[in-house]
PDB file of N, CA and C in Angstrom:
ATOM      1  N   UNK A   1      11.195 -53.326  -9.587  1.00  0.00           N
ATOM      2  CA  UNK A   1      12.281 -54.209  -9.957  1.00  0.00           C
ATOM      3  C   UNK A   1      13.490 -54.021  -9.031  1.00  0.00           C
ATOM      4  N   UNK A   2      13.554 -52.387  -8.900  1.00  0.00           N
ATOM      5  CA  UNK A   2      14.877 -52.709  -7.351  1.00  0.00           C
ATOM      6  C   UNK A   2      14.747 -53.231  -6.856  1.00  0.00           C
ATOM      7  N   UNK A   3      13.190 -53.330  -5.578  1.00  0.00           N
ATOM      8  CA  UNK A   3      13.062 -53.836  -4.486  1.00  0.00           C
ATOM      9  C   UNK A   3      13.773 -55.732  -4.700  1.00  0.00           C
ATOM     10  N   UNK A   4      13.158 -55.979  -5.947  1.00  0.00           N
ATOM     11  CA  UNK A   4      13.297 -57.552  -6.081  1.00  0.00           C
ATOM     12  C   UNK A   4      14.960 -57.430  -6.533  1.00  0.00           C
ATOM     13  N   UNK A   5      15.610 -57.140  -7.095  1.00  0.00           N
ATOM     14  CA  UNK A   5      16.771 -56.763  -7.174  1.00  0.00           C
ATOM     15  C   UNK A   5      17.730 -57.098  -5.705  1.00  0.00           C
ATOM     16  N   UNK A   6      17.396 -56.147  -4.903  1.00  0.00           N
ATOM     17  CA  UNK A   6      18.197 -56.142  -3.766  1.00  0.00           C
ATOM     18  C   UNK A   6      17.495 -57.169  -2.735  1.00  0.00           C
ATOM     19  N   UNK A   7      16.367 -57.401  -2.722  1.00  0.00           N
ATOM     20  CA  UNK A   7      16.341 -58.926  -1.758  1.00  0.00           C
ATOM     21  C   UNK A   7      16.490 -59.970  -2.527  1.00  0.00           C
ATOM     22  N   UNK A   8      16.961 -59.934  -3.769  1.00  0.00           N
ATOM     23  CA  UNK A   8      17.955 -61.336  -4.361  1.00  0.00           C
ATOM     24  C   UNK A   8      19.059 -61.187  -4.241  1.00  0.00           C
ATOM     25  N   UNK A   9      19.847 -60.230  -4.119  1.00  0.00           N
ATOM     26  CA  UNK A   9      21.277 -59.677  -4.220  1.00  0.00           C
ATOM     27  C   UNK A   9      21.298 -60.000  -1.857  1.00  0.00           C
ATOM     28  N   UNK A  10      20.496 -60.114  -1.220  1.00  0.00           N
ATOM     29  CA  UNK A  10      20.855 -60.148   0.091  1.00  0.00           C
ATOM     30  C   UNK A  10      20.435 -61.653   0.118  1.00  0.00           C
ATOM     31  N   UNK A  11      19.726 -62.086  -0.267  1.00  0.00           N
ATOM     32  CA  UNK A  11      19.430 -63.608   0.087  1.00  0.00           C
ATOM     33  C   UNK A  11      20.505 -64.435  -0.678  1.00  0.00           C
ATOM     34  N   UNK A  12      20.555 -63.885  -1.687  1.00  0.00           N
ATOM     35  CA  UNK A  12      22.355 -64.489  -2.381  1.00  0.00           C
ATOM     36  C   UNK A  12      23.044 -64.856  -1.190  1.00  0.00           C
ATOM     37  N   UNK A  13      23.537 -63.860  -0.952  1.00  0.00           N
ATOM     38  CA  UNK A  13      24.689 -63.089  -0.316  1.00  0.00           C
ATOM     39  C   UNK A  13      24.716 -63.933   1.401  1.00  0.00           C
ATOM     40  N   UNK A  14      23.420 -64.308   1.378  1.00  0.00           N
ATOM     41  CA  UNK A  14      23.033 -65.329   2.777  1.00  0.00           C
ATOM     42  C   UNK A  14      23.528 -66.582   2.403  1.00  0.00           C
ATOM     43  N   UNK A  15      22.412 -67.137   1.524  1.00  0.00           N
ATOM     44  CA  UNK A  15      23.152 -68.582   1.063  1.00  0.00           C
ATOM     45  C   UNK A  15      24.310 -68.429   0.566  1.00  0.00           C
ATOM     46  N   UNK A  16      24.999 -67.866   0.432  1.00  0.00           N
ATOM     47  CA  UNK A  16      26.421 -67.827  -0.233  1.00  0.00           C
ATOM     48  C   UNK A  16      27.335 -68.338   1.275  1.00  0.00           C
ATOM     49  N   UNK A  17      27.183 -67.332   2.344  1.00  0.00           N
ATOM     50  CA  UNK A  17      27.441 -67.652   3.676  1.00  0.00           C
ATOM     51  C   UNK A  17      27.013 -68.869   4.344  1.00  0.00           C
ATOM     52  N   UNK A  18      26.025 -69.066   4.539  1.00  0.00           N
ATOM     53  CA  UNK A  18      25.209 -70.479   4.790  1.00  0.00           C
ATOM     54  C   UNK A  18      26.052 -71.996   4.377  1.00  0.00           C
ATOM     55  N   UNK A  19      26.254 -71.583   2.607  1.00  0.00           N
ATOM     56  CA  UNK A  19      26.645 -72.645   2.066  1.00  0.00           C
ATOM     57  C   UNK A  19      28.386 -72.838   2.635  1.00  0.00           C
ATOM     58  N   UNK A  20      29.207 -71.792   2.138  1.00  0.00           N
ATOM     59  CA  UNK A  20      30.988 -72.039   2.484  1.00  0.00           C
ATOM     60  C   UNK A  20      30.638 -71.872   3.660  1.00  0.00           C
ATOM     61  N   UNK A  21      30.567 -71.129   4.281  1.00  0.00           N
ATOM     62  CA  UNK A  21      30.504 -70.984   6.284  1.00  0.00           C
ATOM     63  C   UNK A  21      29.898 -71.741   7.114  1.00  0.00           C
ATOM     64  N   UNK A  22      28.490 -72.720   6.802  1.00  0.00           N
ATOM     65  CA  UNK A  22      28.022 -73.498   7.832  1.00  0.00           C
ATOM     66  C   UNK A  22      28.064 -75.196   7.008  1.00  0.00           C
ATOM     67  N   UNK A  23      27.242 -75.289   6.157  1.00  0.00           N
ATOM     68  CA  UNK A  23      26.882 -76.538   5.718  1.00  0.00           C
ATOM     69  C   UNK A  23      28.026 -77.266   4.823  1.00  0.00           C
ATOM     70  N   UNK A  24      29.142 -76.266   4.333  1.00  0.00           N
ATOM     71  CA  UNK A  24      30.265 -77.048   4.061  1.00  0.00           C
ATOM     72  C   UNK A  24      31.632 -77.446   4.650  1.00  0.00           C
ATOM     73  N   UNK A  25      31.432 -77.390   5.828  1.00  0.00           N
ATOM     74  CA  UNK A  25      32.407 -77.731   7.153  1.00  0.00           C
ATOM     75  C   UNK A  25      31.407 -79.605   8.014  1.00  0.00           C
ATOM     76  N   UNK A  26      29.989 -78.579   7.518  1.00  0.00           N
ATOM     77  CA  UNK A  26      29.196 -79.962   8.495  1.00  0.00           C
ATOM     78  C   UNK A  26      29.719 -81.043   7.432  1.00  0.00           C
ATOM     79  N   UNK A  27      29.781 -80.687   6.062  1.00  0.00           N
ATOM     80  CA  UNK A  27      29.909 -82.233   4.912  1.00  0.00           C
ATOM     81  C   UNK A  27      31.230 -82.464   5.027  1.00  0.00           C
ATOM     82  N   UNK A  28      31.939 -81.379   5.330  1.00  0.00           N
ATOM     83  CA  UNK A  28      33.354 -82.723   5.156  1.00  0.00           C
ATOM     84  C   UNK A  28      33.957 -82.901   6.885  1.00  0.00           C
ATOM     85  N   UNK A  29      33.569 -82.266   7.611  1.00  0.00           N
ATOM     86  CA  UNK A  29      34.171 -82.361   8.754  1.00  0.00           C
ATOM     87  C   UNK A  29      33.048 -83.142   9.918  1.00  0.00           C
ATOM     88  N   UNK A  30      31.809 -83.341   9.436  1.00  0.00           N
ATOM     89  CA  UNK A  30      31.424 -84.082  10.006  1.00  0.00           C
ATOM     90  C   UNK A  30      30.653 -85.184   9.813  1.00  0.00           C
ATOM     91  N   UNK A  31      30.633 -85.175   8.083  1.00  0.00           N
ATOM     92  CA  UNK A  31      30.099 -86.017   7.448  1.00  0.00           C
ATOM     93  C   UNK A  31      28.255 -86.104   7.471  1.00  0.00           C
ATOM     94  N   UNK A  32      28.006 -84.810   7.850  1.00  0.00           N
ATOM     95  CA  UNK A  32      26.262 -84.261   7.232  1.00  0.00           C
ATOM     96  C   UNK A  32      26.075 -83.510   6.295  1.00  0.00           C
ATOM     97  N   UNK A  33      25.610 -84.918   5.413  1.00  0.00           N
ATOM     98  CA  UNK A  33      25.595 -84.241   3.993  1.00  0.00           C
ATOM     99  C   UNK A  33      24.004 -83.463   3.628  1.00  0.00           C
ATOM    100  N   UNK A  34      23.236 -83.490   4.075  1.00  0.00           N
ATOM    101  CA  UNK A  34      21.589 -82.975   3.586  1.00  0.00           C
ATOM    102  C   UNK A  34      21.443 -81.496   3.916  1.00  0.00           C
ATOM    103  N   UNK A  35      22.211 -80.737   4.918  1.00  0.00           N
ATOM    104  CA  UNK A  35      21.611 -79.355   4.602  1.00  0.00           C
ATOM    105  C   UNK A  35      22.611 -78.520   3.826  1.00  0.00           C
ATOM    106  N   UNK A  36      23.751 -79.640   3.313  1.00  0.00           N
ATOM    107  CA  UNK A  36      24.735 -78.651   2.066  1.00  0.00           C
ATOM    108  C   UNK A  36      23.780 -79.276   0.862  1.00  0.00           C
ATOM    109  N   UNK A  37      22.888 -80.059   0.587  1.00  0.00           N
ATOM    110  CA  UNK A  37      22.509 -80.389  -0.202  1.00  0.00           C
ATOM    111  C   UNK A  37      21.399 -79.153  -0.066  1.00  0.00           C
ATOM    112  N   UNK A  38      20.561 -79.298   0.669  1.00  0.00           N
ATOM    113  CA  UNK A  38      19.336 -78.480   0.739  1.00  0.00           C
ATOM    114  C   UNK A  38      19.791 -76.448   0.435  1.00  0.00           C
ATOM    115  N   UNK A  39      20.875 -76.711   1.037  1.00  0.00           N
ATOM    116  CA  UNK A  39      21.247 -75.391   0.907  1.00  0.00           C
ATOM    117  C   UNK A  39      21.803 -74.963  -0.454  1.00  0.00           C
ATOM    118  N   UNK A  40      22.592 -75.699  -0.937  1.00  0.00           N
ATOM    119  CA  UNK A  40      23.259 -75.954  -2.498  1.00  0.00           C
ATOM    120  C   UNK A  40      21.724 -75.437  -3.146  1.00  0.00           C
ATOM    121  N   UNK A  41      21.123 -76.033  -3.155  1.00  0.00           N
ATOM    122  CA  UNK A  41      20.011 -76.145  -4.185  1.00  0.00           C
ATOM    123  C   UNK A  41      19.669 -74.610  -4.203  1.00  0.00           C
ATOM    124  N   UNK A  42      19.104 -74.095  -3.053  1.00  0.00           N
ATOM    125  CA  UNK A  42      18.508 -72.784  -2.867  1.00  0.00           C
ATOM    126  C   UNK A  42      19.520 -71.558  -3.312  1.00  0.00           C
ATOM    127  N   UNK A  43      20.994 -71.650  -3.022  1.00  0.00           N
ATOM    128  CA  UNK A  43      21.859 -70.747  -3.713  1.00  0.00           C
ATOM    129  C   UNK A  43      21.910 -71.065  -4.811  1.00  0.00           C
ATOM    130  N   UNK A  44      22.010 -72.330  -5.424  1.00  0.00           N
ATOM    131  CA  UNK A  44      22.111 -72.233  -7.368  1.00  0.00           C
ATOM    132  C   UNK A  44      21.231 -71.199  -7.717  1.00  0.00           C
ATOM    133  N   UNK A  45      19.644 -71.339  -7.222  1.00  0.00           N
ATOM    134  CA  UNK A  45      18.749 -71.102  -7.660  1.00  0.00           C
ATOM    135  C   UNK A  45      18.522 -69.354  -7.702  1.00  0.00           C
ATOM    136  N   UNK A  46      19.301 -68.994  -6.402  1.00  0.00           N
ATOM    137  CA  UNK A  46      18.602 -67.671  -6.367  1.00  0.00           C
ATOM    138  C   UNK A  46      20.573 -66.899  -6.692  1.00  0.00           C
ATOM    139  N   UNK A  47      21.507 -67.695  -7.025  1.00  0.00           N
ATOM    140  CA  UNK A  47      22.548 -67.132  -7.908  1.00  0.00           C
ATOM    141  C   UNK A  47      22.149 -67.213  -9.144  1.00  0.00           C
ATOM    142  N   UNK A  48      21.204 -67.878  -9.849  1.00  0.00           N
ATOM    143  CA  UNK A  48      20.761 -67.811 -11.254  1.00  0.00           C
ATOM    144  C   UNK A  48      19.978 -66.422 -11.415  1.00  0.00           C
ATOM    145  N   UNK A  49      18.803 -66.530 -10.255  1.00  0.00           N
ATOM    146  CA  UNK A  49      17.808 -65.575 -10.000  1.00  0.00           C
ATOM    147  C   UNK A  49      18.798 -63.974 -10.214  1.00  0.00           C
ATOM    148  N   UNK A  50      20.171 -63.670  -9.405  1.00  0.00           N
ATOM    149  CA  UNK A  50      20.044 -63.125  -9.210  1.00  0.00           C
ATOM    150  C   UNK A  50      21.114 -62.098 -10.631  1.00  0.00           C
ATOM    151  N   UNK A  51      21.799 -63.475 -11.244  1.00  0.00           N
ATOM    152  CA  UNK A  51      22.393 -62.662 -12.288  1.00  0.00           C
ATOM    153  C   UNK A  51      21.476 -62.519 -13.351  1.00  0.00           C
ATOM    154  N   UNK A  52      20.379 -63.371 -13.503  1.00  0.00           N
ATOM    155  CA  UNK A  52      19.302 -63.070 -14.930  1.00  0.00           C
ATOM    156  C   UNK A  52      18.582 -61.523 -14.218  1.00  0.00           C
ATOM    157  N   UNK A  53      18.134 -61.283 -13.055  1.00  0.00           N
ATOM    158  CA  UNK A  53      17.636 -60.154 -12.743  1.00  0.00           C
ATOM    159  C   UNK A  53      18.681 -58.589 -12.831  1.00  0.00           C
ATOM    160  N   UNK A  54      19.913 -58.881 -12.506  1.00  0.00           N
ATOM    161  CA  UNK A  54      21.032 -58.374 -12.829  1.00  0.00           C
ATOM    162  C   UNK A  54      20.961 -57.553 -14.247  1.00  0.00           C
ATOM    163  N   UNK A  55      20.720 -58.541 -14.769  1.00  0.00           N
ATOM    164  CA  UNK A  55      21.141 -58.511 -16.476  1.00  0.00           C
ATOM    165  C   UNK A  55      19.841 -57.749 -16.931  1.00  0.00           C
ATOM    166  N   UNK A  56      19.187 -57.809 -16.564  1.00  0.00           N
ATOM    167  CA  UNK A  56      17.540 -57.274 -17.504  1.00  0.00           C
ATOM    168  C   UNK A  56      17.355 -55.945 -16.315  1.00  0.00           C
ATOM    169  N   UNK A  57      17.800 -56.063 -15.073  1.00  0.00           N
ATOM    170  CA  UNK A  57      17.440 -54.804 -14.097  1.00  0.00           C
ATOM    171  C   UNK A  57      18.889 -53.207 -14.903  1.00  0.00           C
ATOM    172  N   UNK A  58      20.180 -53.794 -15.539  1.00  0.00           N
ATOM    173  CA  UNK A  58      20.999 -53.037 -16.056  1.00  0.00           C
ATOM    174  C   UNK A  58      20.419 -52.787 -17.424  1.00  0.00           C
ATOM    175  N   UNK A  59      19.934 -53.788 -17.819  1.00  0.00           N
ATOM    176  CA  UNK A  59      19.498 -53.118 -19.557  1.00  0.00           C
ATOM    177  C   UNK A  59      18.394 -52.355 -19.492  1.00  0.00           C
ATOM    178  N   UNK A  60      17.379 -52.416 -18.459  1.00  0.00           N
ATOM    179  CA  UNK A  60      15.894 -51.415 -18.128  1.00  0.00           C
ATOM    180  C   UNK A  60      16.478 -50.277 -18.000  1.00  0.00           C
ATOM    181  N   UNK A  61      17.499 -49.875 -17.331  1.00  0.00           N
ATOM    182  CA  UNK A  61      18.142 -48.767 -16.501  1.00  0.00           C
ATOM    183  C   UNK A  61      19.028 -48.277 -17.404  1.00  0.00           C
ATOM    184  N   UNK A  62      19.128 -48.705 -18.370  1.00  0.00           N
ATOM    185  CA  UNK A  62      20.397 -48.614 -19.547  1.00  0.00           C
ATOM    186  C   UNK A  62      21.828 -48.062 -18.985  1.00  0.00           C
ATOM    187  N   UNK A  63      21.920 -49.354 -18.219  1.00  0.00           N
ATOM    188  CA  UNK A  63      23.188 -49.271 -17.046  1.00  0.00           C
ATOM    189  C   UNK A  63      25.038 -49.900 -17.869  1.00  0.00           C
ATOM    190  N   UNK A  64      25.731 -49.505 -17.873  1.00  0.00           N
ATOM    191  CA  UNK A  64      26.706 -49.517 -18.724  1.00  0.00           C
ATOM    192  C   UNK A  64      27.085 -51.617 -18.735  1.00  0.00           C
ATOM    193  N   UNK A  65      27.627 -52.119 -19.216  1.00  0.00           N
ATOM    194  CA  UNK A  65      28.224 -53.598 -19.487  1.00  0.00           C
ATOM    195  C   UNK A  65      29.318 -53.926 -17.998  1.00  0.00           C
ATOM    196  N   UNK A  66      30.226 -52.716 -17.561  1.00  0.00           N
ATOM    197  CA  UNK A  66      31.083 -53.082 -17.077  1.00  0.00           C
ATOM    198  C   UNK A  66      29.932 -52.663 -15.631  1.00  0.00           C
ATOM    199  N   UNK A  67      28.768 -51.889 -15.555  1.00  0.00           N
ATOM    200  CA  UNK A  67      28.348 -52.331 -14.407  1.00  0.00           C
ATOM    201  C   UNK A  67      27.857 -53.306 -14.027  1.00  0.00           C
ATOM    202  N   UNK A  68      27.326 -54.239 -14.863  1.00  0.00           N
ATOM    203  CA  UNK A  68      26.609 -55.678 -15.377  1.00  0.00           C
ATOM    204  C   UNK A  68      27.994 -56.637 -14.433  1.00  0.00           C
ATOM    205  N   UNK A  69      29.369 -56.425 -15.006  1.00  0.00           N
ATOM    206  CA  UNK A  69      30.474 -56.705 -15.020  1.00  0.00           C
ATOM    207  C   UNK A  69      30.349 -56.978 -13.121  1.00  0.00           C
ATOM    208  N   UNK A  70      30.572 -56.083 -12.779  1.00  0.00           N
ATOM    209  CA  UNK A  70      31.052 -55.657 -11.374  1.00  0.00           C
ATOM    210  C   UNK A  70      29.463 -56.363 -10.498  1.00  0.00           C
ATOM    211  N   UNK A  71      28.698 -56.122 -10.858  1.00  0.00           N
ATOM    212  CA  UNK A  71      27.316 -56.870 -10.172  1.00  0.00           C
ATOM    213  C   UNK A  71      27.593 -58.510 -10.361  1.00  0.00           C
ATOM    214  N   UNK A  72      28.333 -59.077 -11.544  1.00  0.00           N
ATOM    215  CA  UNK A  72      27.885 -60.174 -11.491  1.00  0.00           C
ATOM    216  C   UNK A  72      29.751 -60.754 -10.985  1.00  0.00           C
ATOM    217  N   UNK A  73      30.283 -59.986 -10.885  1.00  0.00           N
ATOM    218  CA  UNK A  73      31.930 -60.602 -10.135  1.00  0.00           C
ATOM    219  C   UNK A  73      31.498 -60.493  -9.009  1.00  0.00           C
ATOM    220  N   UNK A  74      30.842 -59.325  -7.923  1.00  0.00           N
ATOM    221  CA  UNK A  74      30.049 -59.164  -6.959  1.00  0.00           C
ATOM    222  C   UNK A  74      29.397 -60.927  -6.488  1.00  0.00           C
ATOM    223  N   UNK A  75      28.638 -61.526  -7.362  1.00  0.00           N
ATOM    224  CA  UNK A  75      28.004 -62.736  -6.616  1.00  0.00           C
ATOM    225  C   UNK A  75      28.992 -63.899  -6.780  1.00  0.00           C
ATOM    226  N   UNK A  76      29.895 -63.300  -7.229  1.00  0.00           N
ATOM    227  CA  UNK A  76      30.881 -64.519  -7.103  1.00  0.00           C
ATOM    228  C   UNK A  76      31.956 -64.471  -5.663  1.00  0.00           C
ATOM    229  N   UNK A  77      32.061 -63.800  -5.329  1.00  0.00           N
ATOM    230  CA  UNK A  77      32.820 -62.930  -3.656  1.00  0.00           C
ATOM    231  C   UNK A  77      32.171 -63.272  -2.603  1.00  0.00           C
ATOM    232  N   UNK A  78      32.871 -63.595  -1.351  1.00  0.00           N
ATOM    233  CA  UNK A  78      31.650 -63.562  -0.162  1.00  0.00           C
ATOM    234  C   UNK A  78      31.767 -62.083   0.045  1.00  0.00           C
ATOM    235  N   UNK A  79      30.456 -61.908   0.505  1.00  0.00           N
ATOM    236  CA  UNK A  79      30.171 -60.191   0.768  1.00  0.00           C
ATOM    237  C   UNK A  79      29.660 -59.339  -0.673  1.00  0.00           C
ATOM    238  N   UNK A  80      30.084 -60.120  -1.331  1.00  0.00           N
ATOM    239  CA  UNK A  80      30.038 -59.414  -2.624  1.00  0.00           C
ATOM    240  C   UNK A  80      28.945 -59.019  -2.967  1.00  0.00           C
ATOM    241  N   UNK A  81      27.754 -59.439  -2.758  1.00  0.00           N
ATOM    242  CA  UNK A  81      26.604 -58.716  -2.729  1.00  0.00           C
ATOM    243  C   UNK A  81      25.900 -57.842  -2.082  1.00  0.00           C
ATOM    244  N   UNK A  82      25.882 -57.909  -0.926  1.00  0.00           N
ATOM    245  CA  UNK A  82      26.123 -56.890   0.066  1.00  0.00           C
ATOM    246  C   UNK A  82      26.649 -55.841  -0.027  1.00  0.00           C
ATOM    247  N   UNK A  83      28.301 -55.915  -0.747  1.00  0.00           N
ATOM    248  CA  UNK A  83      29.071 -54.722  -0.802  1.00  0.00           C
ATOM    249  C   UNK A  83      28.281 -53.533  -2.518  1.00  0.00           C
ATOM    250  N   UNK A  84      27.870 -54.987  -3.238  1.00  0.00           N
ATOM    251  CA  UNK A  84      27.097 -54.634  -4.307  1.00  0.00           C
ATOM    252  C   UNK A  84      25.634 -53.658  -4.332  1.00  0.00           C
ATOM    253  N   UNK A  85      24.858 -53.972  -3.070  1.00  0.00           N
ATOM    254  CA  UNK A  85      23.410 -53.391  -2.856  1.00  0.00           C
ATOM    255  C   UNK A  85      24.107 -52.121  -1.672  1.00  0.00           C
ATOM    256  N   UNK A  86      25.098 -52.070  -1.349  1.00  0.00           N
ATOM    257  CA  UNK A  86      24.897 -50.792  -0.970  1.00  0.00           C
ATOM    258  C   UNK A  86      25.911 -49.641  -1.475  1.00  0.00           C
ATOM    259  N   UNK A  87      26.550 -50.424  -2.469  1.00  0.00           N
ATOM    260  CA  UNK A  87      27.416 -49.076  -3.908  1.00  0.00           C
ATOM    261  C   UNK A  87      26.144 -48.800  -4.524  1.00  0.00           C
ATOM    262  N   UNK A  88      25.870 -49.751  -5.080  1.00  0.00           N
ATOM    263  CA  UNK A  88      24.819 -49.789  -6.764  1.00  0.00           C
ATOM    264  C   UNK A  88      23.151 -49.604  -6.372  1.00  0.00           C
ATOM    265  N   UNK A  89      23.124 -50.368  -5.352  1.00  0.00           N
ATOM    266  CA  UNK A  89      21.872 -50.751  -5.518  1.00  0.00           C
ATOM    267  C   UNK A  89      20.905 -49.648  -4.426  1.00  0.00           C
ATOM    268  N   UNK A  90      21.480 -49.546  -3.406  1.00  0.00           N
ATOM    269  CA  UNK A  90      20.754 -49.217  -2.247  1.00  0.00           C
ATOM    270  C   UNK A  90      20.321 -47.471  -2.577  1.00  0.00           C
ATOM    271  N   UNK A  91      21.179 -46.802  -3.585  1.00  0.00           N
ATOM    272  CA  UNK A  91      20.304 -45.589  -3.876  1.00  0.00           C
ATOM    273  C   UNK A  91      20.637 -44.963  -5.238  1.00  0.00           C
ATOM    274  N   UNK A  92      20.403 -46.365  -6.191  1.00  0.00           N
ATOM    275  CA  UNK A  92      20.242 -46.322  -7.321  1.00  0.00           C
ATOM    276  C   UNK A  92      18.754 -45.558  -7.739  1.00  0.00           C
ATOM    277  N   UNK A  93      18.875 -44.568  -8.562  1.00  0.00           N
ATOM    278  CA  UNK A  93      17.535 -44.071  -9.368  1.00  0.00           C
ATOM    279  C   UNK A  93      17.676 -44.280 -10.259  1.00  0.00           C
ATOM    280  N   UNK A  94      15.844 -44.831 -10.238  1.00  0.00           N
ATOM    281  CA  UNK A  94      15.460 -45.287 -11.751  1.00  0.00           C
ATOM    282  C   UNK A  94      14.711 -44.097 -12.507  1.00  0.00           C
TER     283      UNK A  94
END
């Protein structure tokens, strides 16, 4: 469950970049709208992915609420996941 943990918490953390840093400059500044669309889609999906895995990877681990807390303010930040998998995650024991 880490392993899947932290390559959702880095692929976040990509499309998170992807989306504000590349494909939302192309939609309003140059008026290409399909890979903020294409890209939109894939960060909803794996920001859902990555706070439901969040949430059930802290209650397995019987990991405190306010770390739950800080993991899931974490995917709301750019970097924030990143900065998240290598406090919490990167040599967390289970």
């Amino acid at each position: 469950m880490l392993k899947l943990f932290r390559l959702t918490a880095i692929l976040e953390g990509i499309s998170y970049l992807l989306l504000f840093g590349f494909t939302m400059p192309l939609k309003y500044w140059a008026g290409i709208f399909e890979p903020n669309k294409i890209i939109g889609y894939i960060h909803g999906v794996l920001f859902i992915a990555y706070v439901v895995i969040a949430l059930v990877f802290c209650w397995e681990n019987k990991w405190s609420i306010k770390r739950f807390i800080i993991l899931f303010i974490a995917s709301l930040l750019p970097f924030g996941t990143f900065y998240a998998d290598k406090k919490y995650l990167k040599n967390a024991t289970i």
